[in-house]
PDBML (XML) file of the C-alpha atoms, coordinates in Angstrom:
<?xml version="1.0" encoding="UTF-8" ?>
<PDBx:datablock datablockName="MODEL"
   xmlns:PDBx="http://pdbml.pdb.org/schema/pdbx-v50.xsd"
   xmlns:xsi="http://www.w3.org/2001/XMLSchema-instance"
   xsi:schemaLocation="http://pdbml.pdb.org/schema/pdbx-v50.xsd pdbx-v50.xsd">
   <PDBx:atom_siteCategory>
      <PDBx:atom_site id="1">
         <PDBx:B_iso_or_equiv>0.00</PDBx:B_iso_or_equiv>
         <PDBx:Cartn_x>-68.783</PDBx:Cartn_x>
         <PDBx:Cartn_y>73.904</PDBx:Cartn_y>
         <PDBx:Cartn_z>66.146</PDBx:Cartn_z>
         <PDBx:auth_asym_id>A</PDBx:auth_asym_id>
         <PDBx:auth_atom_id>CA</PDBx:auth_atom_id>
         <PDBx:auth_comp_id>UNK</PDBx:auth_comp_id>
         <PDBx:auth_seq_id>1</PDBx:auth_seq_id>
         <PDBx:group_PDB>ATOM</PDBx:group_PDB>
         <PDBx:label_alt_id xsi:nil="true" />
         <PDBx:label_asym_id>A</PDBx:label_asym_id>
         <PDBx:label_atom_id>CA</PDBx:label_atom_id>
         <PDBx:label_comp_id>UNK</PDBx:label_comp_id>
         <PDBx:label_entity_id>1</PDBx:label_entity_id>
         <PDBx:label_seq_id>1</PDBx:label_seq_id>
         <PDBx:occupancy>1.00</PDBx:occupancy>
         <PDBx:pdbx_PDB_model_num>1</PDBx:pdbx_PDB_model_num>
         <PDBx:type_symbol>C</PDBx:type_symbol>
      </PDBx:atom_site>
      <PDBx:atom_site id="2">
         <PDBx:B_iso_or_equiv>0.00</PDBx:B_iso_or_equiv>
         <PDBx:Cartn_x>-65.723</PDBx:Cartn_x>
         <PDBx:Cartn_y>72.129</PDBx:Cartn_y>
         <PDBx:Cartn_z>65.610</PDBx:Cartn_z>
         <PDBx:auth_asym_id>A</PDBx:auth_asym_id>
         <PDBx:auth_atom_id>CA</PDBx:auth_atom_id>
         <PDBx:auth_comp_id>UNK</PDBx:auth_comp_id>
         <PDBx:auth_seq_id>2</PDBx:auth_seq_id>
         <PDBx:group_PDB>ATOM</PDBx:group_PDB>
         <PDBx:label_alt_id xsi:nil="true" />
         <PDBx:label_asym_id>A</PDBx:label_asym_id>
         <PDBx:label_atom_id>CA</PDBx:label_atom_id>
         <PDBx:label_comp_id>UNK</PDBx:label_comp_id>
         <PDBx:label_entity_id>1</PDBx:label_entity_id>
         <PDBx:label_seq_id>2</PDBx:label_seq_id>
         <PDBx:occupancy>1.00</PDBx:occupancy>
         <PDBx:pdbx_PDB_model_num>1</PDBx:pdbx_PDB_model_num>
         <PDBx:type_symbol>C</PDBx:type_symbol>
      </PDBx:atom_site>
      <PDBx:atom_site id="3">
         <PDBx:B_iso_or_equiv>0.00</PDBx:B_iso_or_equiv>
         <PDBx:Cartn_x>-64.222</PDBx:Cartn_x>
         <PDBx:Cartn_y>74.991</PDBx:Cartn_y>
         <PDBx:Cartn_z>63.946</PDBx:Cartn_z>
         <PDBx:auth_asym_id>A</PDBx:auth_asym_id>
         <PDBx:auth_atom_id>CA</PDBx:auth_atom_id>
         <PDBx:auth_comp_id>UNK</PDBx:auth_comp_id>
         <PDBx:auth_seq_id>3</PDBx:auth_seq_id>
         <PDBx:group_PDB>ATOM</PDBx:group_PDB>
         <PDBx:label_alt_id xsi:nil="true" />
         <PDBx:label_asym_id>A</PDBx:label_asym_id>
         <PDBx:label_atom_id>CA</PDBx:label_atom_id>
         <PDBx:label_comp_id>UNK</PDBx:label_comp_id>
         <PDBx:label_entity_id>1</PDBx:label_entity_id>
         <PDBx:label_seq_id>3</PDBx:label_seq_id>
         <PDBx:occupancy>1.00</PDBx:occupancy>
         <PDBx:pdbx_PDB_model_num>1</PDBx:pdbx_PDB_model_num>
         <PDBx:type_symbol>C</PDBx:type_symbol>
      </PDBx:atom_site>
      <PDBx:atom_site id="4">
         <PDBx:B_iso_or_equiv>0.00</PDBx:B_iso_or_equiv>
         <PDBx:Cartn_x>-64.897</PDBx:Cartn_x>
         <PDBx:Cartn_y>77.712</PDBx:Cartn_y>
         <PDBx:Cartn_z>66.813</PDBx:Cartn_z>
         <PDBx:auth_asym_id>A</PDBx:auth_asym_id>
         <PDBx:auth_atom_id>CA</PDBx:auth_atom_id>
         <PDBx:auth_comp_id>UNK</PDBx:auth_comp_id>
         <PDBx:auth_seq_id>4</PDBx:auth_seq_id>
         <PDBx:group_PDB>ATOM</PDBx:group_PDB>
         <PDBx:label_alt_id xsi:nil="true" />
         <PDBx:label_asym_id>A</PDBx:label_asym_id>
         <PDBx:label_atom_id>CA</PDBx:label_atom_id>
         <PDBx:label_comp_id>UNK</PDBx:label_comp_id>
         <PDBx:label_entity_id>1</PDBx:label_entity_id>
         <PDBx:label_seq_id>4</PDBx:label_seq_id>
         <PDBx:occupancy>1.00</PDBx:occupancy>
         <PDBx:pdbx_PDB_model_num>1</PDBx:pdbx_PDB_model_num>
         <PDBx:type_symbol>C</PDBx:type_symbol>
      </PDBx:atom_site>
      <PDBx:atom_site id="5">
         <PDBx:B_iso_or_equiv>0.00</PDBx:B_iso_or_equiv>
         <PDBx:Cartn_x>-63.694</PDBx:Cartn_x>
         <PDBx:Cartn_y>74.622</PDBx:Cartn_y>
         <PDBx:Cartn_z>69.557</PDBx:Cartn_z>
         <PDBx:auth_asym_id>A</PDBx:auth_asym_id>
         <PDBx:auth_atom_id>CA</PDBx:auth_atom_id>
         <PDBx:auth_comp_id>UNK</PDBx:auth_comp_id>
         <PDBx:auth_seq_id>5</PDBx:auth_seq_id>
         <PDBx:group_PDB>ATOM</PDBx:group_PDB>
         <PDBx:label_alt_id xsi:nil="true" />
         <PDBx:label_asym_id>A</PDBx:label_asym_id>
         <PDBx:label_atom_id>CA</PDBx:label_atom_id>
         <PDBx:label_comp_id>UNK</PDBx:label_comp_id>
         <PDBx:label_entity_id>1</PDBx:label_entity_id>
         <PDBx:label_seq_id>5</PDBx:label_seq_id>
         <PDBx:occupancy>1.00</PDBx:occupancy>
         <PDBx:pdbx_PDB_model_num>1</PDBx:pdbx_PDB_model_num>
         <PDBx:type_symbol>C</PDBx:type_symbol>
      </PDBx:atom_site>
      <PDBx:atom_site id="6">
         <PDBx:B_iso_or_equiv>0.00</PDBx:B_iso_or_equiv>
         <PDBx:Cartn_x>-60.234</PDBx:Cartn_x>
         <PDBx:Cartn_y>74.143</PDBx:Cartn_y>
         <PDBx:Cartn_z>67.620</PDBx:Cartn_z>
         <PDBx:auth_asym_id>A</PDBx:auth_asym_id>
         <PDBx:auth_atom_id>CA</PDBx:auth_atom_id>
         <PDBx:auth_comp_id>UNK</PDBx:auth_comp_id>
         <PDBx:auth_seq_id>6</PDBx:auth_seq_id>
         <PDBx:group_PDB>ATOM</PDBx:group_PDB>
         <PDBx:label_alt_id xsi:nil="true" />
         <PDBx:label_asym_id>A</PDBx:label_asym_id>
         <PDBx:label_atom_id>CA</PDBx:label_atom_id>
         <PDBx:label_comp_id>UNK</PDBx:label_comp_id>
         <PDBx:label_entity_id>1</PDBx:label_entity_id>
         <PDBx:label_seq_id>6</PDBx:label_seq_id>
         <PDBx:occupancy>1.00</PDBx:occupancy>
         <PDBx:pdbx_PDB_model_num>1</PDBx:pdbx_PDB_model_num>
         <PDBx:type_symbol>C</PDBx:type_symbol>
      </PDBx:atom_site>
      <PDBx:atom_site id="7">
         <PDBx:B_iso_or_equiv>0.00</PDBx:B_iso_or_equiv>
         <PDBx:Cartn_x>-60.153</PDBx:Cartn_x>
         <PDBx:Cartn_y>78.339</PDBx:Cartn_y>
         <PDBx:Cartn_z>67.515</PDBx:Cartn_z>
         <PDBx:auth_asym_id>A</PDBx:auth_asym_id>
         <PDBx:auth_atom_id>CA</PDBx:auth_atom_id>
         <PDBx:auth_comp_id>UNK</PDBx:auth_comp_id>
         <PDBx:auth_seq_id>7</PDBx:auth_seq_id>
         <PDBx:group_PDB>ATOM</PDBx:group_PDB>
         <PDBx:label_alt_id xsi:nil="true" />
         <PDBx:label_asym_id>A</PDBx:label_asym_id>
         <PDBx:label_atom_id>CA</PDBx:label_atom_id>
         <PDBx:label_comp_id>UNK</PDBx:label_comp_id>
         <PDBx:label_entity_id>1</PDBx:label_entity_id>
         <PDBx:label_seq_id>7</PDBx:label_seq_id>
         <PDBx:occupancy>1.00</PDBx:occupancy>
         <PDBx:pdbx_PDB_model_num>1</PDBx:pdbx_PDB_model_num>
         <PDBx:type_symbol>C</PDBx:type_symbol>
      </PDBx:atom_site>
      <PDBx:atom_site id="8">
         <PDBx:B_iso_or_equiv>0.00</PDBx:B_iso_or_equiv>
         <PDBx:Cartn_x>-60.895</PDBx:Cartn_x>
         <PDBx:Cartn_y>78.883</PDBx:Cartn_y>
         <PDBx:Cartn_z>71.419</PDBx:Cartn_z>
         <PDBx:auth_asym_id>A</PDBx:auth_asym_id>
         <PDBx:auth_atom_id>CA</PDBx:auth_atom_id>
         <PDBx:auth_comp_id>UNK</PDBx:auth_comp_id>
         <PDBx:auth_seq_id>8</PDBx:auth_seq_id>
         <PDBx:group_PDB>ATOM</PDBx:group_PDB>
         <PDBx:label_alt_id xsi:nil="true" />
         <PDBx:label_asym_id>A</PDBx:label_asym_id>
         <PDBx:label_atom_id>CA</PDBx:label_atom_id>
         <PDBx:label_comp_id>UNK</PDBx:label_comp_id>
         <PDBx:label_entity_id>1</PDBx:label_entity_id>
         <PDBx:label_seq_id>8</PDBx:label_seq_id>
         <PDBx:occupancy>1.00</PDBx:occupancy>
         <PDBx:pdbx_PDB_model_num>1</PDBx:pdbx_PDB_model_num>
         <PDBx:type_symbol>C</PDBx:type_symbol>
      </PDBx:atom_site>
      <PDBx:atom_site id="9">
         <PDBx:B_iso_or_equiv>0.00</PDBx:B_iso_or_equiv>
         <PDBx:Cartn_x>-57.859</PDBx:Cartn_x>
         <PDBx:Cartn_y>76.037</PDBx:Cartn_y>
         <PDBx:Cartn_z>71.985</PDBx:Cartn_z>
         <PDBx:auth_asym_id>A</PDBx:auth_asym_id>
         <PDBx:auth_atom_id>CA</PDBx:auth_atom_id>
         <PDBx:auth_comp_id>UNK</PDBx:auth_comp_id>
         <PDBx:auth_seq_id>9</PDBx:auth_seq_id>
         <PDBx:group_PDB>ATOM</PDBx:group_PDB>
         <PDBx:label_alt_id xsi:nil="true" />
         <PDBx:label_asym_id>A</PDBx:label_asym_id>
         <PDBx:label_atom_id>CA</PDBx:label_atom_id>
         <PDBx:label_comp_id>UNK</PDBx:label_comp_id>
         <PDBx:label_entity_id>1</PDBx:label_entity_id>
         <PDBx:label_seq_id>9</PDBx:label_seq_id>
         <PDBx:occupancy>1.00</PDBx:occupancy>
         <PDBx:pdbx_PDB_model_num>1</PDBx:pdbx_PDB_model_num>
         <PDBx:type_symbol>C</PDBx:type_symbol>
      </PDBx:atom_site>
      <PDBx:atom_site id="10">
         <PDBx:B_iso_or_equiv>0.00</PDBx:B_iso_or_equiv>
         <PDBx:Cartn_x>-55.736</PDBx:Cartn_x>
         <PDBx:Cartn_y>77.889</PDBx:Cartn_y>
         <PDBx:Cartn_z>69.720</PDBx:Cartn_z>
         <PDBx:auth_asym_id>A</PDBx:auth_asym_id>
         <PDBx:auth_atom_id>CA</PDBx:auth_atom_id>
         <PDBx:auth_comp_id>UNK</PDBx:auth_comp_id>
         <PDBx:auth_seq_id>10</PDBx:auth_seq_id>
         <PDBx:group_PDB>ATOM</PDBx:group_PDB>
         <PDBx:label_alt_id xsi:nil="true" />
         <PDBx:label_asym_id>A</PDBx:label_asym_id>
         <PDBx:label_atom_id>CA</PDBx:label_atom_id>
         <PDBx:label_comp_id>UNK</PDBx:label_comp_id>
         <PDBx:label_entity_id>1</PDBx:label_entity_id>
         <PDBx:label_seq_id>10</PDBx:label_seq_id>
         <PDBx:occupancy>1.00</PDBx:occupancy>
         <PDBx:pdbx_PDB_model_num>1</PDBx:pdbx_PDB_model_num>
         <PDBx:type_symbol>C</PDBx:type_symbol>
      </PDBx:atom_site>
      <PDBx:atom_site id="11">
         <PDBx:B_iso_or_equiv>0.00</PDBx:B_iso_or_equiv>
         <PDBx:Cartn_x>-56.560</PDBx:Cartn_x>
         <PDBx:Cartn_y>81.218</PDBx:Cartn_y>
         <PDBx:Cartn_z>71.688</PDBx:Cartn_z>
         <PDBx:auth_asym_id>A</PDBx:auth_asym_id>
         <PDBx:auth_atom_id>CA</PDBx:auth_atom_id>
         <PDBx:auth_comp_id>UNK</PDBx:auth_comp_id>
         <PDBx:auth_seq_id>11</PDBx:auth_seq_id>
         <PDBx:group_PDB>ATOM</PDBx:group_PDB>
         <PDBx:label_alt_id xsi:nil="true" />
         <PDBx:label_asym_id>A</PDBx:label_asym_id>
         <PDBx:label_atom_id>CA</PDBx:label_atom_id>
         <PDBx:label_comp_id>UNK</PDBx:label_comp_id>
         <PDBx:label_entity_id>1</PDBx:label_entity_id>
         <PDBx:label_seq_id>11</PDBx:label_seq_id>
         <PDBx:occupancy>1.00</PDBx:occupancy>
         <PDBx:pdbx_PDB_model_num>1</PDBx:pdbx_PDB_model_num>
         <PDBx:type_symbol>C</PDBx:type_symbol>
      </PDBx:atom_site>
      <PDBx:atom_site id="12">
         <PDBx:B_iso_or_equiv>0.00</PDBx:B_iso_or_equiv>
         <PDBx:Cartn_x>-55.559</PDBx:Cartn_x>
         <PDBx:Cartn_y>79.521</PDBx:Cartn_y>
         <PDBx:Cartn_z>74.771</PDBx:Cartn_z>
         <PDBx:auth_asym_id>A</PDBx:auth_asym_id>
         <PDBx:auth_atom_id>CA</PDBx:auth_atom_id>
         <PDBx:auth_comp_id>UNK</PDBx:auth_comp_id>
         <PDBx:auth_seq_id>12</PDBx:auth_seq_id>
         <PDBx:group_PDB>ATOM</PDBx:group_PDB>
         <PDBx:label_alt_id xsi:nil="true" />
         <PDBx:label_asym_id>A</PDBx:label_asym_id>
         <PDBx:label_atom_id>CA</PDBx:label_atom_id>
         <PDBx:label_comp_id>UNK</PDBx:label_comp_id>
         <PDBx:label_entity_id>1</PDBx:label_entity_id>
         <PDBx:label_seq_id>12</PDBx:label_seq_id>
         <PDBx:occupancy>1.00</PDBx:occupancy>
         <PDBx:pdbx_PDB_model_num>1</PDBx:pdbx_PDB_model_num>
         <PDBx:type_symbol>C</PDBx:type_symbol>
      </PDBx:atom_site>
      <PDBx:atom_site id="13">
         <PDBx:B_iso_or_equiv>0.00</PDBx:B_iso_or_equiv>
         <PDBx:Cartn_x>-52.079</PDBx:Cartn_x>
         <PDBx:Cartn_y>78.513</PDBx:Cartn_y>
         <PDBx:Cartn_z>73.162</PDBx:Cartn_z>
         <PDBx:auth_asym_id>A</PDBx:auth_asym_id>
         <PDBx:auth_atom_id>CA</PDBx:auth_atom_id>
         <PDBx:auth_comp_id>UNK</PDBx:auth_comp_id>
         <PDBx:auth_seq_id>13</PDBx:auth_seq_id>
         <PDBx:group_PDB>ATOM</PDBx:group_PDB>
         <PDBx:label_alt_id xsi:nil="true" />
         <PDBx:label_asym_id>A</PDBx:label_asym_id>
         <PDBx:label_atom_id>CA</PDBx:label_atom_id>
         <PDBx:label_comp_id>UNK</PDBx:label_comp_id>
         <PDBx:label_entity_id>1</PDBx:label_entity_id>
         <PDBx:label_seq_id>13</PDBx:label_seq_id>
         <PDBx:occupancy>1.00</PDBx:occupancy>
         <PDBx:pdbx_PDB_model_num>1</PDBx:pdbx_PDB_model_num>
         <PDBx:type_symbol>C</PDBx:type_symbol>
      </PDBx:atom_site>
      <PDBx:atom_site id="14">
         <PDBx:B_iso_or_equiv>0.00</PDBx:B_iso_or_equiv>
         <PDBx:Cartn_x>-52.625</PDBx:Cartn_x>
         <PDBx:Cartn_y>74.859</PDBx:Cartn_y>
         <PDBx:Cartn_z>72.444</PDBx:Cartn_z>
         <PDBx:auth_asym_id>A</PDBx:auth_asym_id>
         <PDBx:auth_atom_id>CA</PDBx:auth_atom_id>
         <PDBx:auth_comp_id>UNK</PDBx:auth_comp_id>
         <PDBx:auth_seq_id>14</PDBx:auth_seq_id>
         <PDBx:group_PDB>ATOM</PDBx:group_PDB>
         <PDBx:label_alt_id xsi:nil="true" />
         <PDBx:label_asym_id>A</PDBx:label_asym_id>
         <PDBx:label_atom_id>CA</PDBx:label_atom_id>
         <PDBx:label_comp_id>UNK</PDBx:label_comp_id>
         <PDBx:label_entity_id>1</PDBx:label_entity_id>
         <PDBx:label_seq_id>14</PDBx:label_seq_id>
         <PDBx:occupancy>1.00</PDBx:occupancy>
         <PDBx:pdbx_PDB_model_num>1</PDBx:pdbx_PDB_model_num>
         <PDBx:type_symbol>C</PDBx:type_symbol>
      </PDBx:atom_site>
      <PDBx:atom_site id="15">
         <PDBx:B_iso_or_equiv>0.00</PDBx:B_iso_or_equiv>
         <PDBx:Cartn_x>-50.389</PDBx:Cartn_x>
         <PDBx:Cartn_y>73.754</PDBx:Cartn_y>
         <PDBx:Cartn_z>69.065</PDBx:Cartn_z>
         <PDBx:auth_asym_id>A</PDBx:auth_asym_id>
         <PDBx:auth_atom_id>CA</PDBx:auth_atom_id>
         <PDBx:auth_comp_id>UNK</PDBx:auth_comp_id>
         <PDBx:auth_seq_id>15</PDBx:auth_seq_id>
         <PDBx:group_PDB>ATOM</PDBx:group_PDB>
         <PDBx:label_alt_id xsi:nil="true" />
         <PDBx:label_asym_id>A</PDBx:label_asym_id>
         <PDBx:label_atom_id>CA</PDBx:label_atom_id>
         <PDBx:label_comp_id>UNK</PDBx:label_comp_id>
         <PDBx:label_entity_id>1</PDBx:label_entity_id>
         <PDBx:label_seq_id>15</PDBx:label_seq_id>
         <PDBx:occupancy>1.00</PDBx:occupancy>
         <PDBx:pdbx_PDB_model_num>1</PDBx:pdbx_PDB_model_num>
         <PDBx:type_symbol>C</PDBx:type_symbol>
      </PDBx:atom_site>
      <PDBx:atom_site id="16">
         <PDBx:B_iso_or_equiv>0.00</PDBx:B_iso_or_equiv>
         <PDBx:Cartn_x>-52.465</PDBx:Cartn_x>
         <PDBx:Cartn_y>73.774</PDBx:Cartn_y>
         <PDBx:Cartn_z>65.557</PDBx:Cartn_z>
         <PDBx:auth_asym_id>A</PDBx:auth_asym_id>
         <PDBx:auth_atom_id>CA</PDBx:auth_atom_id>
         <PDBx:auth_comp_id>UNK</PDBx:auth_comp_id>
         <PDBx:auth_seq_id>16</PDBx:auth_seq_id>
         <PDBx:group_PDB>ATOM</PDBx:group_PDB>
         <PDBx:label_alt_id xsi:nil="true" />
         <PDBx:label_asym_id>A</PDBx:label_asym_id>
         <PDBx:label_atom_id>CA</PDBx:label_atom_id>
         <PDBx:label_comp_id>UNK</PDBx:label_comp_id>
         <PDBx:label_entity_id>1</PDBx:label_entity_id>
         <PDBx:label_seq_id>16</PDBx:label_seq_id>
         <PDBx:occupancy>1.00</PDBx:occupancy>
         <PDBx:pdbx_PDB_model_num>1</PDBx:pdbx_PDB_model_num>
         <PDBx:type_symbol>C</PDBx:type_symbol>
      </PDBx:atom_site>
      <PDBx:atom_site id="17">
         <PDBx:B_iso_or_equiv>0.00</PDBx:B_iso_or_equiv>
         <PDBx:Cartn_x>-51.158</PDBx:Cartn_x>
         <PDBx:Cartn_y>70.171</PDBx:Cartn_y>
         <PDBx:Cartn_z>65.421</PDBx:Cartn_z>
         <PDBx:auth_asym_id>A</PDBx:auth_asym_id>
         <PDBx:auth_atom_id>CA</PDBx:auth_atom_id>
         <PDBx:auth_comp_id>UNK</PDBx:auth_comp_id>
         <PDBx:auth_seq_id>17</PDBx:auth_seq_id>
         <PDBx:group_PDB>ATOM</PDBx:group_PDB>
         <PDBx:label_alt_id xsi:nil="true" />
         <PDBx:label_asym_id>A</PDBx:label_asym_id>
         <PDBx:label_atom_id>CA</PDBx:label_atom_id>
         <PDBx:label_comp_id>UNK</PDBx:label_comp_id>
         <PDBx:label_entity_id>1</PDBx:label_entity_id>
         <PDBx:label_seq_id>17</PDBx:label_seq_id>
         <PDBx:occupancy>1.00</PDBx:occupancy>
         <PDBx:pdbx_PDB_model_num>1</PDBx:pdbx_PDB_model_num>
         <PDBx:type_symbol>C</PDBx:type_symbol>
      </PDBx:atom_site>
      <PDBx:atom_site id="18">
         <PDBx:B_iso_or_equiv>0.00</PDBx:B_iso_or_equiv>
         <PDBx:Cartn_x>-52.558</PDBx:Cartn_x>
         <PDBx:Cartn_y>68.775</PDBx:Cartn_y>
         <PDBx:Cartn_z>68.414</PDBx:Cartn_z>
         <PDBx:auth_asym_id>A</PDBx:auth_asym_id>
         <PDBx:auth_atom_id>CA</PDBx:auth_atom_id>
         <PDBx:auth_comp_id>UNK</PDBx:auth_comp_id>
         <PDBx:auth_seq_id>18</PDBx:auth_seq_id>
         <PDBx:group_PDB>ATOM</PDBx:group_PDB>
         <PDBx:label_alt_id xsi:nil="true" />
         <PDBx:label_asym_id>A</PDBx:label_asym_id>
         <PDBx:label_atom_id>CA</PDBx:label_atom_id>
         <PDBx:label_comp_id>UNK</PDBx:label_comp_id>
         <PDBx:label_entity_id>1</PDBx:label_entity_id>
         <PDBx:label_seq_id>18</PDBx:label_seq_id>
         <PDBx:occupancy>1.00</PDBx:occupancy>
         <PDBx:pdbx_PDB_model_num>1</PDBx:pdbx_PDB_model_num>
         <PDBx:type_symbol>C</PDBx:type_symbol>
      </PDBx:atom_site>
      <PDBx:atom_site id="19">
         <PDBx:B_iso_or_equiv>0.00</PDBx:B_iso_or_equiv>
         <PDBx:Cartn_x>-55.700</PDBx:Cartn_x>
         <PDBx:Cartn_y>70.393</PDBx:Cartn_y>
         <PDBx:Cartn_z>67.921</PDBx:Cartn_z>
         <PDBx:auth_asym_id>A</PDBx:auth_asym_id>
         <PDBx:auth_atom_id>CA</PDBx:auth_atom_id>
         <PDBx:auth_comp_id>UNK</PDBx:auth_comp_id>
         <PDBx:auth_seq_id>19</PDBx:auth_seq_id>
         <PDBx:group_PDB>ATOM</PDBx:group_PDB>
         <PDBx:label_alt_id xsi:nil="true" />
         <PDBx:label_asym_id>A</PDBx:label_asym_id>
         <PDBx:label_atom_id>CA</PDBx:label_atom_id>
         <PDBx:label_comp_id>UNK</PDBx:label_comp_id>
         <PDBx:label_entity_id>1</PDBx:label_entity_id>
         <PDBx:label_seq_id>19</PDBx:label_seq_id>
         <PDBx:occupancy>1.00</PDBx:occupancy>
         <PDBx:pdbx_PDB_model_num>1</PDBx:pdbx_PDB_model_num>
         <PDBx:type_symbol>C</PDBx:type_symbol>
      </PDBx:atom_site>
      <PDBx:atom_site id="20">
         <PDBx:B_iso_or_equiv>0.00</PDBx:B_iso_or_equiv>
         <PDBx:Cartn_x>-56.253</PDBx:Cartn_x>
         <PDBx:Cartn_y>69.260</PDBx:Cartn_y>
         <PDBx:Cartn_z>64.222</PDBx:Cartn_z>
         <PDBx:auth_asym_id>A</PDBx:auth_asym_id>
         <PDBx:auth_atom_id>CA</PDBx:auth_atom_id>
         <PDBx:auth_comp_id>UNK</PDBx:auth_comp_id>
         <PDBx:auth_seq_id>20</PDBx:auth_seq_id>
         <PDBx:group_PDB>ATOM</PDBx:group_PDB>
         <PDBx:label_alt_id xsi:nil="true" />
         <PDBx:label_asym_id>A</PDBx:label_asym_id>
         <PDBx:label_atom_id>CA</PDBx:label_atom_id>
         <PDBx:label_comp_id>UNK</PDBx:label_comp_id>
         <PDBx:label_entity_id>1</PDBx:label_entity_id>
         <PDBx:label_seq_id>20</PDBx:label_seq_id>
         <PDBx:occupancy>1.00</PDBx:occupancy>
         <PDBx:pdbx_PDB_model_num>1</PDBx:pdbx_PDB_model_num>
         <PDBx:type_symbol>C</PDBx:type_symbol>
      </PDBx:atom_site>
      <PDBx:atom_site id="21">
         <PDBx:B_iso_or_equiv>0.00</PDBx:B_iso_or_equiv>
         <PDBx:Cartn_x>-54.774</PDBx:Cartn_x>
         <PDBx:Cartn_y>65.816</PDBx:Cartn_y>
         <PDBx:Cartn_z>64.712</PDBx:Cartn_z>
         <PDBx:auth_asym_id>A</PDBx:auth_asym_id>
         <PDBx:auth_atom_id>CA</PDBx:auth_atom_id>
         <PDBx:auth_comp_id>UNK</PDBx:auth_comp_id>
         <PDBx:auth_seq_id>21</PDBx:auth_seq_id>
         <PDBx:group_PDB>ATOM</PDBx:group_PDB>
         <PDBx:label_alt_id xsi:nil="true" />
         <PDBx:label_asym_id>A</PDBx:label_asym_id>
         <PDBx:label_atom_id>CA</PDBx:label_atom_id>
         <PDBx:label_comp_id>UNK</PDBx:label_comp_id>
         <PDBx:label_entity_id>1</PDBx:label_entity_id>
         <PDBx:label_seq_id>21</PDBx:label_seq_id>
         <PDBx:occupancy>1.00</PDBx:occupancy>
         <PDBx:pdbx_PDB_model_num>1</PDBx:pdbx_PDB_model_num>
         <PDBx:type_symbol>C</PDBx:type_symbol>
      </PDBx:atom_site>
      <PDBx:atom_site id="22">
         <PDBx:B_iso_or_equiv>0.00</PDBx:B_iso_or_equiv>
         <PDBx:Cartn_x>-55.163</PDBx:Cartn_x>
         <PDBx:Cartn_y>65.126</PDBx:Cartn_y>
         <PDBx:Cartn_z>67.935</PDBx:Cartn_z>
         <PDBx:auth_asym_id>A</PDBx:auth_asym_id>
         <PDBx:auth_atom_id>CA</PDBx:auth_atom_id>
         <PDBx:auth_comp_id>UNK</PDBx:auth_comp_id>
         <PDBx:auth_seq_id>22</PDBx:auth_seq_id>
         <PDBx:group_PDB>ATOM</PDBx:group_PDB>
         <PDBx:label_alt_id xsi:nil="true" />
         <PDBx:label_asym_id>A</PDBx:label_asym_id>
         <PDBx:label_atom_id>CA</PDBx:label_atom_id>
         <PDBx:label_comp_id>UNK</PDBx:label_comp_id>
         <PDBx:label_entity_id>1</PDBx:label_entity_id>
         <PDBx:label_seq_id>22</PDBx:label_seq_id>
         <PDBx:occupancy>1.00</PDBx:occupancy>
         <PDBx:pdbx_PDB_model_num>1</PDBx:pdbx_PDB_model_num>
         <PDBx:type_symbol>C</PDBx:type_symbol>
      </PDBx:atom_site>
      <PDBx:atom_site id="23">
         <PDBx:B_iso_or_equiv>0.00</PDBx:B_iso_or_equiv>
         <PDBx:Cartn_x>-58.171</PDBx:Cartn_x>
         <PDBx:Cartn_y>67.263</PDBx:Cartn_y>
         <PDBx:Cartn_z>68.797</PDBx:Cartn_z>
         <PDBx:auth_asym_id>A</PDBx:auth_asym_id>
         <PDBx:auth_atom_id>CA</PDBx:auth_atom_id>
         <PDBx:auth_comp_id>UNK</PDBx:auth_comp_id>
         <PDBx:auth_seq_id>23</PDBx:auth_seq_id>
         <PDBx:group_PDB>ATOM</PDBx:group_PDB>
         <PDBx:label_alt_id xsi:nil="true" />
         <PDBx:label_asym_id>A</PDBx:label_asym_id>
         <PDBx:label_atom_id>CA</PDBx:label_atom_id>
         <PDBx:label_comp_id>UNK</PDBx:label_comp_id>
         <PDBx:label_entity_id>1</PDBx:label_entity_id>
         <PDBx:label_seq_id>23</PDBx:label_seq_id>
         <PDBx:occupancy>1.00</PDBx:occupancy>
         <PDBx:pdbx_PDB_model_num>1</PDBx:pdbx_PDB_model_num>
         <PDBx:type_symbol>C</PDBx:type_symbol>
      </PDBx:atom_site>
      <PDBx:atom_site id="24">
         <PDBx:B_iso_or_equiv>0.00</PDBx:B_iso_or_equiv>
         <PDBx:Cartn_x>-57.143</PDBx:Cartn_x>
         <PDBx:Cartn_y>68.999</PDBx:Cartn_y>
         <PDBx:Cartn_z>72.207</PDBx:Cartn_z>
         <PDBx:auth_asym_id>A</PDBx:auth_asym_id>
         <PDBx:auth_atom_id>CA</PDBx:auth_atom_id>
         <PDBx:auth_comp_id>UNK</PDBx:auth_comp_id>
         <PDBx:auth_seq_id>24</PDBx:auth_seq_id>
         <PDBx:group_PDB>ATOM</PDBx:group_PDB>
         <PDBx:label_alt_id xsi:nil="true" />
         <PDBx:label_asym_id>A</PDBx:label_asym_id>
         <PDBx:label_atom_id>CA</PDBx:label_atom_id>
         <PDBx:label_comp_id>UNK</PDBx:label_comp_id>
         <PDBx:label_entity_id>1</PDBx:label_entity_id>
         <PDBx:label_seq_id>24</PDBx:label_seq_id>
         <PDBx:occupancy>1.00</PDBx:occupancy>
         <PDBx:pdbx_PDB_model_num>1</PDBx:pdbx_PDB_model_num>
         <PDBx:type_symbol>C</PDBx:type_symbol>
      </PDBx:atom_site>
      <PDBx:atom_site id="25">
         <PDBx:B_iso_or_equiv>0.00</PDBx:B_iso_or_equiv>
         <PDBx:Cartn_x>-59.767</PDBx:Cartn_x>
         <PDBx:Cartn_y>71.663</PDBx:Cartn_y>
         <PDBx:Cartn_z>72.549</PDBx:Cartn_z>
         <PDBx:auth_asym_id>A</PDBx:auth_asym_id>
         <PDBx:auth_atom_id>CA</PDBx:auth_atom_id>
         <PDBx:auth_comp_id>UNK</PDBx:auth_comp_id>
         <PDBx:auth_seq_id>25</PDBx:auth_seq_id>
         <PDBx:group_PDB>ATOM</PDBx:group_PDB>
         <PDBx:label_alt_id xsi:nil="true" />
         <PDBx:label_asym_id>A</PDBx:label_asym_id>
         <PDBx:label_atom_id>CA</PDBx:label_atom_id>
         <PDBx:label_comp_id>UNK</PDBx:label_comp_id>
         <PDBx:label_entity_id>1</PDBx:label_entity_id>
         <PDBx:label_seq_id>25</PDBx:label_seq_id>
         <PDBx:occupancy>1.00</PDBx:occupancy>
         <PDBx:pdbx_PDB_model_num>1</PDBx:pdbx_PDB_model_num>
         <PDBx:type_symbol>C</PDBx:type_symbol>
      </PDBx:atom_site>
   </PDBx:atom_siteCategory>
</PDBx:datablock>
């Protein structure tokens, strides 16, 4: 689950480092 929430906030063009650090999804 987390994987596929961090991939859909990628695919709306969030940064890889906010979503792995910071966890914007």
């Amino acid at each position: 689950v987390a994987v596929l929430a961090a991939a859909s906030g990628l695919a709306a063009g969030l940064d890889l480092r906010s979503v792995l650090l910071g966890g914007v999804t």
